[in-house]
Protein backbone atom coordinates (compact mmCIF):
# COMPACT_ATOMS: atom_id res chain seq x y z
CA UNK A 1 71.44 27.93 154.32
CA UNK A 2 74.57 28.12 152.20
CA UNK A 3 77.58 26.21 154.76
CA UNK A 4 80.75 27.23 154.46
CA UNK A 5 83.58 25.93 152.65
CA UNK A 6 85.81 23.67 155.51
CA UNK A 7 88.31 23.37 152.63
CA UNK A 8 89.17 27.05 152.94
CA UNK A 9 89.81 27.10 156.83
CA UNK A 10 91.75 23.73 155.99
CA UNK A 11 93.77 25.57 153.62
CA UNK A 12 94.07 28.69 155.51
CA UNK A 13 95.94 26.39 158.71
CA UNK A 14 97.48 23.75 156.69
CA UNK A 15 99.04 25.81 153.31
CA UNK A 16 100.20 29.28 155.01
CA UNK A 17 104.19 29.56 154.45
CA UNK A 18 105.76 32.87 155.14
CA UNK A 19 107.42 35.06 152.30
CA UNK A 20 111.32 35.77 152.93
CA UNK A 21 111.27 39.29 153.41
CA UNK A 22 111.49 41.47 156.12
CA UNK A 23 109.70 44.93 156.60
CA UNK A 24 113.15 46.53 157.67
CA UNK A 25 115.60 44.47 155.98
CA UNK A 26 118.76 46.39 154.56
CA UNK A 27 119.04 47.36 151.38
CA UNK A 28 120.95 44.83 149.09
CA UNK A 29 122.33 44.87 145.99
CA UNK A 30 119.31 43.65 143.51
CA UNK A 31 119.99 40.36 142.42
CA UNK A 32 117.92 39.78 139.47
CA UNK A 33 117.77 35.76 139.32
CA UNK A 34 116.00 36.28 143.05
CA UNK A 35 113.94 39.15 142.08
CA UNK A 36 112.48 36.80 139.27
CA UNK A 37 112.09 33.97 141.98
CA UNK A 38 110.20 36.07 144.30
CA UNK A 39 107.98 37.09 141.59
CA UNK A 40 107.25 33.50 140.41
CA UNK A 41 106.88 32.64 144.19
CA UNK A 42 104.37 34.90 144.75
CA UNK A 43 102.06 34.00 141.43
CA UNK A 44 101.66 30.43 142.66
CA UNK A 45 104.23 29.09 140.20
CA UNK A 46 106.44 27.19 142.66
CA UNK A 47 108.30 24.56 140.50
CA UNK A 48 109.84 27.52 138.44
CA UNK A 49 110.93 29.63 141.52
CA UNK A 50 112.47 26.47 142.95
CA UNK A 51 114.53 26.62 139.52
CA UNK A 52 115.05 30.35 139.59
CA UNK A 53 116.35 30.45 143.64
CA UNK A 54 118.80 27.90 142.44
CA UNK A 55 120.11 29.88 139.88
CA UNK A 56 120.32 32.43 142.33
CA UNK A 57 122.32 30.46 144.52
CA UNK A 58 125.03 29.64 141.91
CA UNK A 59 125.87 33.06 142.18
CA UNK A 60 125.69 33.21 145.72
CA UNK A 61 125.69 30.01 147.57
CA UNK A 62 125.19 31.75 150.64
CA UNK A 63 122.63 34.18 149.88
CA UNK A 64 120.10 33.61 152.29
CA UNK A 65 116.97 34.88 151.21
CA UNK A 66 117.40 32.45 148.05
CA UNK A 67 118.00 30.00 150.57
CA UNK A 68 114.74 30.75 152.29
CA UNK A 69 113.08 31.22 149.50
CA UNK A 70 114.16 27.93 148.09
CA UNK A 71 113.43 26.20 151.47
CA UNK A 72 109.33 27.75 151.15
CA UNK A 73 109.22 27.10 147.57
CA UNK A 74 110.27 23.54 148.28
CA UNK A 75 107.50 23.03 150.71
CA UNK A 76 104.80 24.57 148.57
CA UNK A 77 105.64 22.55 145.70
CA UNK A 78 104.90 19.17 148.24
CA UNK A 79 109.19 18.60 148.26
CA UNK A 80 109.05 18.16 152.15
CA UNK A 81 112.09 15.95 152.07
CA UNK A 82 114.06 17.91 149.68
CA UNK A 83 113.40 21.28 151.86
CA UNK A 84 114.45 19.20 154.73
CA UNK A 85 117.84 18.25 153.78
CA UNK A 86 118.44 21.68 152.30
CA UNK A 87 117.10 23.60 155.52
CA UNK A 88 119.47 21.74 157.46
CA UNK A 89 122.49 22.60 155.38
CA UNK A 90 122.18 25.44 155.60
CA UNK A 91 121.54 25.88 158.75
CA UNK A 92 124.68 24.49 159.36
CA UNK A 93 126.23 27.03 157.80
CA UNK A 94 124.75 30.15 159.04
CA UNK A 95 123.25 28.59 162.51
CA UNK A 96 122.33 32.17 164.04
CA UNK A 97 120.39 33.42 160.54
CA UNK A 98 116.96 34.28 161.67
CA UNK A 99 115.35 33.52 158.54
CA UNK A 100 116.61 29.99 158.10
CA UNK A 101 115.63 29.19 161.35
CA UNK A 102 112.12 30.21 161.05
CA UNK A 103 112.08 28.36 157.48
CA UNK A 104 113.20 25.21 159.30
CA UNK A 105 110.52 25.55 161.53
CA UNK A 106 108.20 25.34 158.45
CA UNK A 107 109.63 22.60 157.66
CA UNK A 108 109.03 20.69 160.58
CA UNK A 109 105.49 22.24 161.11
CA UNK A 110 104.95 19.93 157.90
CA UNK A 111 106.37 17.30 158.79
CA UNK A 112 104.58 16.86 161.80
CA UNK A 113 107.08 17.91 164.19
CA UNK A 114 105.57 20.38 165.90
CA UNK A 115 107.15 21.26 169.37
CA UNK A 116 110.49 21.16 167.30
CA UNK A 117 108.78 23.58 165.15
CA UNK A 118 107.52 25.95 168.04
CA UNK A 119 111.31 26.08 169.05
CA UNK A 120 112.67 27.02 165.92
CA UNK A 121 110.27 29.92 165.73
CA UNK A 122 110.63 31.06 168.68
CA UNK A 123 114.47 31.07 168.41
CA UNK A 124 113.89 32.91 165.10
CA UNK A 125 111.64 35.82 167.25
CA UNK A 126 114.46 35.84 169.66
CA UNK A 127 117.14 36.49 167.25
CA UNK A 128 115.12 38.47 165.24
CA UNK A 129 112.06 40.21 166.73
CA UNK A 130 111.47 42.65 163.59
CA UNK A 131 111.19 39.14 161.31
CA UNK A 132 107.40 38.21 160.31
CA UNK A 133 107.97 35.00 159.58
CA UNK A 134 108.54 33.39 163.58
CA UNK A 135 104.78 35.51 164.78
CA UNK A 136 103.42 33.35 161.75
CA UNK A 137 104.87 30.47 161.81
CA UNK A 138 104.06 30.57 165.82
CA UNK A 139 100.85 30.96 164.89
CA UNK A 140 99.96 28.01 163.08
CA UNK A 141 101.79 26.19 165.92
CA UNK A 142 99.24 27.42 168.74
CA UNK A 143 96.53 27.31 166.23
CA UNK A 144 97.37 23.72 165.93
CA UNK A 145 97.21 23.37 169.87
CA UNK A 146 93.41 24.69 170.02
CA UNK A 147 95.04 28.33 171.44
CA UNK A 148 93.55 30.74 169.24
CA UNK A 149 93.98 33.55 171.67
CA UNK A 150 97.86 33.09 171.35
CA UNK A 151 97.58 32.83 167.74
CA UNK A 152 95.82 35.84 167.44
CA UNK A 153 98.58 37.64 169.34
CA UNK A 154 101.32 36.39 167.14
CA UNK A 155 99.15 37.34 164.07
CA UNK A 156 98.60 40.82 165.51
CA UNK A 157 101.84 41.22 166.27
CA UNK A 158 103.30 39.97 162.60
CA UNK A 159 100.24 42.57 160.83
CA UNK A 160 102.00 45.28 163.16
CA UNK A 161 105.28 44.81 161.67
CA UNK A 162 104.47 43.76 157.99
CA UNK A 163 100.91 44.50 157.13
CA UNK A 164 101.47 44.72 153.59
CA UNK A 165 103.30 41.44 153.40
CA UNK A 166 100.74 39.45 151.23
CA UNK A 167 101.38 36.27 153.77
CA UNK A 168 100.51 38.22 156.69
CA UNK A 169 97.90 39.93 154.64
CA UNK A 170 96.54 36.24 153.95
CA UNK A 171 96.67 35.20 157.71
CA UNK A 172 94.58 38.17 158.78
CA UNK A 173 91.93 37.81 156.60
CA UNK A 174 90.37 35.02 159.30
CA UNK A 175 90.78 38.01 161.84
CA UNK A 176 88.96 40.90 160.83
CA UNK A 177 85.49 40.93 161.49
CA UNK A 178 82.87 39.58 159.14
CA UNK A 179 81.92 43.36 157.37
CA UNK A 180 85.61 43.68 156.36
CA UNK A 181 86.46 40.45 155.61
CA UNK A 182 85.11 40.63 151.53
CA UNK A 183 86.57 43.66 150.46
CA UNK A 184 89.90 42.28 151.99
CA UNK A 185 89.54 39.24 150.40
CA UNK A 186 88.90 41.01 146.98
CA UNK A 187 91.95 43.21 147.52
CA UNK A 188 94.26 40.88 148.70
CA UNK A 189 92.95 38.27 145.26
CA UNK A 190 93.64 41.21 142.88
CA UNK A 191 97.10 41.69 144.11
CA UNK A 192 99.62 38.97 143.57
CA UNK A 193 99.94 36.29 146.33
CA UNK A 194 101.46 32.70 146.96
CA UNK A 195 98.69 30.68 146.52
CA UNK A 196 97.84 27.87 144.24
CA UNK A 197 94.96 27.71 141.74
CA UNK A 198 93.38 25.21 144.16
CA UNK A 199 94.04 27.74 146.73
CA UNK A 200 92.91 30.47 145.27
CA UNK A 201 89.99 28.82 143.74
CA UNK A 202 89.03 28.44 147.76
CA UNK A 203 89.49 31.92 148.38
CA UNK A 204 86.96 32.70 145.41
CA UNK A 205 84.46 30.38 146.96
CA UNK A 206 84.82 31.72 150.60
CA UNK A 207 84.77 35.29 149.07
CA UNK A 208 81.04 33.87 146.86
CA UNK A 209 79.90 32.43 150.50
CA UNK A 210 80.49 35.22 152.29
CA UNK A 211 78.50 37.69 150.09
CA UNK A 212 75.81 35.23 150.18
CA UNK A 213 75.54 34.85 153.89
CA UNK A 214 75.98 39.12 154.38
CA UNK A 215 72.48 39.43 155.43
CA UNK A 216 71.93 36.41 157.10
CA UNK A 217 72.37 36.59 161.20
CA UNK A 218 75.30 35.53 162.94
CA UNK A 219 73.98 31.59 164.64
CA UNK A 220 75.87 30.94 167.91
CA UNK A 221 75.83 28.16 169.05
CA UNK A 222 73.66 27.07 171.54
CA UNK A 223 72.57 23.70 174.04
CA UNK A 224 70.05 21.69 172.58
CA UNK A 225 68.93 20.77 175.81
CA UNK A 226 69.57 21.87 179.67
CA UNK A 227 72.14 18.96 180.67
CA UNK A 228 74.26 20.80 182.32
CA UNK A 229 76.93 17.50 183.11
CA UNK A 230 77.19 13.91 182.12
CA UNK A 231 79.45 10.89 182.46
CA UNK A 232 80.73 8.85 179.92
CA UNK A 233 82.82 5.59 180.82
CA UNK A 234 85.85 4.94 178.55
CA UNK A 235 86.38 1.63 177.55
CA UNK A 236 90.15 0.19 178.55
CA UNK A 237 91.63 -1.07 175.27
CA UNK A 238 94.10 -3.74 176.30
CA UNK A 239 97.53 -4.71 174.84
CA UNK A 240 97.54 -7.10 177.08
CA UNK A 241 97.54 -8.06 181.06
CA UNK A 242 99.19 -5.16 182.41
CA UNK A 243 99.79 -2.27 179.43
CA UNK A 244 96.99 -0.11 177.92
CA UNK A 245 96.63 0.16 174.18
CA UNK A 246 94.24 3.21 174.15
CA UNK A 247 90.73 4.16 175.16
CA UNK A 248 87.39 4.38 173.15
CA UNK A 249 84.06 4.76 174.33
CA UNK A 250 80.82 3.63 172.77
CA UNK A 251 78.77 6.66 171.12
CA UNK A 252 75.75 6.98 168.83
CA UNK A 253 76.88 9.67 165.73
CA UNK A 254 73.96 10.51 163.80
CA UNK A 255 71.31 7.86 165.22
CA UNK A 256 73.91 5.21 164.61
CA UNK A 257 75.82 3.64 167.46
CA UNK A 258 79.75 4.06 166.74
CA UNK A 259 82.91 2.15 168.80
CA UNK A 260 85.11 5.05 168.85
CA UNK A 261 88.79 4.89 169.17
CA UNK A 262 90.65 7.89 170.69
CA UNK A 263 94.33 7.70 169.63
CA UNK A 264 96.58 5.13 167.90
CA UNK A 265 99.59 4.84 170.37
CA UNK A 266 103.27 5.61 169.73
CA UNK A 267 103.85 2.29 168.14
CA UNK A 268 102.82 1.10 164.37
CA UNK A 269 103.78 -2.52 164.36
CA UNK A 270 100.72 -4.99 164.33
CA UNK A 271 103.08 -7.51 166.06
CA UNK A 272 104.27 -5.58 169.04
CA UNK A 273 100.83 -3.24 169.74
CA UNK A 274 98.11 -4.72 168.27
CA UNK A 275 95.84 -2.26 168.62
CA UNK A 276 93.39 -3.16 165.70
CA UNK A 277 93.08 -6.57 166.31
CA UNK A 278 92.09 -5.62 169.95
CA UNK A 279 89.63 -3.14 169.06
CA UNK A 280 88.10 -6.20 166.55
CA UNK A 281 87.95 -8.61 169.16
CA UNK A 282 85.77 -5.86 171.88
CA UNK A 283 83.87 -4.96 169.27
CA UNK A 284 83.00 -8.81 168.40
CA UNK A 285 81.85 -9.39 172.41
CA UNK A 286 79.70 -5.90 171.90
CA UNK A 287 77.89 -6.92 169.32
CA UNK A 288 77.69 -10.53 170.74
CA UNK A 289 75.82 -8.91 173.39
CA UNK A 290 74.28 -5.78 170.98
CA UNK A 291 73.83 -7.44 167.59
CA UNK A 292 73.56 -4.83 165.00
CA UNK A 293 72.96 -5.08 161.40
CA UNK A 294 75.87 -2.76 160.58
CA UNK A 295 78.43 -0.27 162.51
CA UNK A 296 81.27 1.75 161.58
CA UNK A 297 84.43 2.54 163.37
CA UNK A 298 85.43 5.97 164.23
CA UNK A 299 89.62 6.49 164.55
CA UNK A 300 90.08 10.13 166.35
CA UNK A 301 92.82 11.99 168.11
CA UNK A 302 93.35 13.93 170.62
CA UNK A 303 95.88 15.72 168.99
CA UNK A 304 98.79 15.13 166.11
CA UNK A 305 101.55 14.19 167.81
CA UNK A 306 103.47 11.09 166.73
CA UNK A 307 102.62 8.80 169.82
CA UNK A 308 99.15 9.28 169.36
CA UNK A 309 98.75 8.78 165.80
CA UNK A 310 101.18 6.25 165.27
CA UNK A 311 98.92 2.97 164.80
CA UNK A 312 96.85 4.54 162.40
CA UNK A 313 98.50 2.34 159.62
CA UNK A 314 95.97 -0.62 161.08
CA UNK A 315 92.91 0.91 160.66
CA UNK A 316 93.26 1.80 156.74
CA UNK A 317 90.18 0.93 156.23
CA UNK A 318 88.14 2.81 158.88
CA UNK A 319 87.07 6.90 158.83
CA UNK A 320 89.99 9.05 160.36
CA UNK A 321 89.67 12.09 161.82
């Protein structure tokens, strides 16, 4: 059976940035050198819009859908740092612009920072409930956070407002039901959109996957056997006499028996949390006591935030998830 493409959800979460237009924004005098960015924008081609919006800006410093649409185009083109900087200044100058706010809270969605992302968006809704860009940018946030109900909401909501907006149009792709979801996907690929060629070279192999799989039954999934509850114990990881660096438990993956690690900590320094050189020395008494011929070591999360995936610097050369 043909699997699908876990690049293409990746890319669907992780490369999503809202377009700077709103579905009942006032008309505006046309500025051309903006127009042209848009259009470049929205064919992929983010190095030249980031030129073009800041042509547009020499016009109008204080235009703010340039500034927006710099601010996306900057974080599209993998200039986190630069879109940073620039978010923030202006930001500073226009603090109560709805737009910048929500493009500030792409910014921080990332660069990892996301409950300083959720509040940017949602003082971007409050400011501006008609804007799309808050409802997606929300979304990605509780996406992030395992609540896809809550998503879905703020993705409903943004289609409501905007549902020919090609980024909404791309977020609700992964909502409509499997019969409907090629011939949007073929629409919404033979109009222009914001994607890269890598991106859209995912959306061609999703599309390919899903017309292979049309006739095949939907698998739920299912126990493999009728345990209904178990225990596991978690190992302690210490630091040292009286502070916890982390818990891990011991696991068999795939017939193979694993030390997993759940979480870094909050602190990367080898010399004040040595949390790898712990983790070495328990898994030296294990196998002192369960000799193995080889064994691999599993780094995991429980979620992104920075005190949890801080020490991950230490194990470079074990498997992250």
């Amino acid at each position: 059976m043909t699997k699908p493409p876990l690049f293409v959800l990746i890319a669907a979460i992780l490369f999503s940035f809202p377009v700077a237009t709103r579905a009942d924004e006032a008309k505006l005098p046309e500025n051309p050198d903006l127009t042209a960015a848009n259009r470049l924008y929205q064919s992929g081609k983010f190095a030249d819009a980031i030129l073009m919006y800041q042509h547009a800006l020499k016009t109008d410093p204080k235009l703010i859908s340039a500034q927006a649409g710099l601010i996306r185009a900057y974080v599209r083109d993998d200039q986190v740092d630069s879109a940073f900087e620039f978010a923030k200044t202006s930001l500073a100058s226009q603090p109560n612009s709805a737009l910048l706010l929500a493009s500030m809270g792409a910014v921080e969605y990332r660069r990892g920072e996301i409950p300083e992302a959720e509040t940017s968006f949602l003082n971007a809704k409050k400011t501006d409930p008609k804007l799309v860009q808050p409802y997606l940018g929300l979304a990605r946030v509780y996406r992030t956070a395992l609540l896809y109900r809550r998503a879905y909401e703020e993705i409903k909501r943004a289609h409501e407002i905007a549902p020919e907006d090609p980024e909404v149009q791309r977020a609700w792709l992964n909502m409509l039901p499997r019969r409907d979801r090629v011939k949007a996907i073929e629409a919404y690929l033979a109009s222009p959109h914001p994607d890269s060629a890598e991106e859209t070279a995912s959306l061609h192999a999703w599309l390919e996957y899903l017309k292979a799989t049309a006739d095949q039954p939907v698998h739920a999934c299912k126990l493999v056997n009728n345990i209904e509850s178990t225990q596991t114990q978690m190992q302690i990881l210490l630091h040292d006499a009286t502070r916890i660096s982390g818990y891990g438990l011991l696991v068999k993956i795939n017939d193979r028996n694993q030390r997993l690690l759940l979480d870094t900590g909050a602190t990367a320094s080898p010399e004040l949390v040595p949390v790898r050189s712990v983790v070495d020395s328990l898994i030296e008494r294990w196998l002192d006591v369960h000799p193995r011929s080889r064994y691999q070591l599993l780094v995991l999360h429980t979620h992104g935030h920075g005190d949890h995936i801080a020490g991950d610097g230490q194990f470079r050369d074990a498997r992250t998830r």
